[in-house]
Protein backbone atom coordinates (compact mmCIF):
# COMPACT_ATOMS: atom_id res chain seq x y z
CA UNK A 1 88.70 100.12 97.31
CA UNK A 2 90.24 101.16 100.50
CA UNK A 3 93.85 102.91 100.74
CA UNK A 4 95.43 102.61 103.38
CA UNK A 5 97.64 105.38 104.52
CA UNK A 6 99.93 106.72 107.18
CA UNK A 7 99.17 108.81 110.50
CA UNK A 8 101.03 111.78 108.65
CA UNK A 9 99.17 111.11 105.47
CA UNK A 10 95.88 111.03 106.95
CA UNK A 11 96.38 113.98 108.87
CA UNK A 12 97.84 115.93 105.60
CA UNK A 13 94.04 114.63 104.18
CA UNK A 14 91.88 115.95 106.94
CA UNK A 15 93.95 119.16 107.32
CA UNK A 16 94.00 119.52 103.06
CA UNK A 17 89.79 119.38 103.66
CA UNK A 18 89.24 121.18 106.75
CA UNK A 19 92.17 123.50 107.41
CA UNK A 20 90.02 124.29 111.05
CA UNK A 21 90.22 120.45 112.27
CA UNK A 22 91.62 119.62 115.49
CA UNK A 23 92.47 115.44 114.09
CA UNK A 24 96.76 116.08 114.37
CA UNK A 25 98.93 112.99 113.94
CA UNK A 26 98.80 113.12 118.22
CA UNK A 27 95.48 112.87 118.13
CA UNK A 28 95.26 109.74 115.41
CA UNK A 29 98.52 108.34 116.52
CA UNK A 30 96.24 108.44 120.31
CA UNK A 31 93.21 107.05 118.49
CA UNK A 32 95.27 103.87 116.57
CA UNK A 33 97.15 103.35 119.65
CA UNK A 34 94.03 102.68 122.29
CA UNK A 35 92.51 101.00 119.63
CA UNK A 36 89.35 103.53 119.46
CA UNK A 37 90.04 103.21 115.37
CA UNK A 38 91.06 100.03 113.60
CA UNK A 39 94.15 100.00 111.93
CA UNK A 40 97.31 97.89 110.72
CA UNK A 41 100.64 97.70 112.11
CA UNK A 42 103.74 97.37 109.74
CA UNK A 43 107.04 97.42 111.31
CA UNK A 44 106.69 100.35 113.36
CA UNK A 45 104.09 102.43 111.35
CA UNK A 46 100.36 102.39 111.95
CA UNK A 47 98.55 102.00 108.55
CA UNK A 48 94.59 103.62 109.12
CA UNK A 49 91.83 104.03 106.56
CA UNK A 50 90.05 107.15 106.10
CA UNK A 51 86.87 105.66 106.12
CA UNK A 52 88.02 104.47 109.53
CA UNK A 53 88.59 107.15 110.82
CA UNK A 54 85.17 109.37 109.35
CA UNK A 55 83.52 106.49 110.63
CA UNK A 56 84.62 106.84 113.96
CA UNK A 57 84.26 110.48 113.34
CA UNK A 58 80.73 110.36 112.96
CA UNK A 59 80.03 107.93 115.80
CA UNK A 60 79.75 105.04 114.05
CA UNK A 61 82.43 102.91 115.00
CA UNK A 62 82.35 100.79 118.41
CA UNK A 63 85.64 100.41 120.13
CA UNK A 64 86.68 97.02 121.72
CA UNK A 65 88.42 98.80 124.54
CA UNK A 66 87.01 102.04 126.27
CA UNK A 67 88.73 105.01 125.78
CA UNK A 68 90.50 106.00 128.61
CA UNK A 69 93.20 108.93 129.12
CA UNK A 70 96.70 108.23 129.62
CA UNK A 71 97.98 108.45 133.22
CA UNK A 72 100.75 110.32 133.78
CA UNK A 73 104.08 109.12 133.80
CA UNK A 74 105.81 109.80 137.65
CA UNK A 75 109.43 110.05 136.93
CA UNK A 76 112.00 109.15 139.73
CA UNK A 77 115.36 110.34 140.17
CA UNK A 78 117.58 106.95 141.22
């Protein structure tokens, strides 16, 4: 049975199992939000898997959109 959970959740679980990980809420929050990782929307929280995210982890998982960095913002004085 899959659990869903939140970004801060999952990030408590990877950091709980591999206090040297680099997967932050940023970096899942970055992952939900390009849509590199399946997940759920409710309201305004992201719900994700864990097996999601291992999956993607380990290469397994195939985007629908590329994964492409963000491009700065310019901001303007008016």
């Amino acid at each position: 049975m899959l659990r869903p959970r939140t970004i801060r959740e999952a990030a408590a679980y990877f950091q709980e199992n591999d206090p040297q990980t680099c997967l932050t809420e940023t970096a899942i929050r970055t992952l939900l939000r390009t849509g590199a990782v399946p997940s759920a929307r409710v309201g305004r929280k992201y719900l994700v898997t864990i097996e999601a995210l291992e999956a993607y982890l380990a290469g397994s998982v195939k985007s629908k959109t590329p994964v492409a960095p963000i491009a700065p913002r310019k901001w303007q004085i008016k």
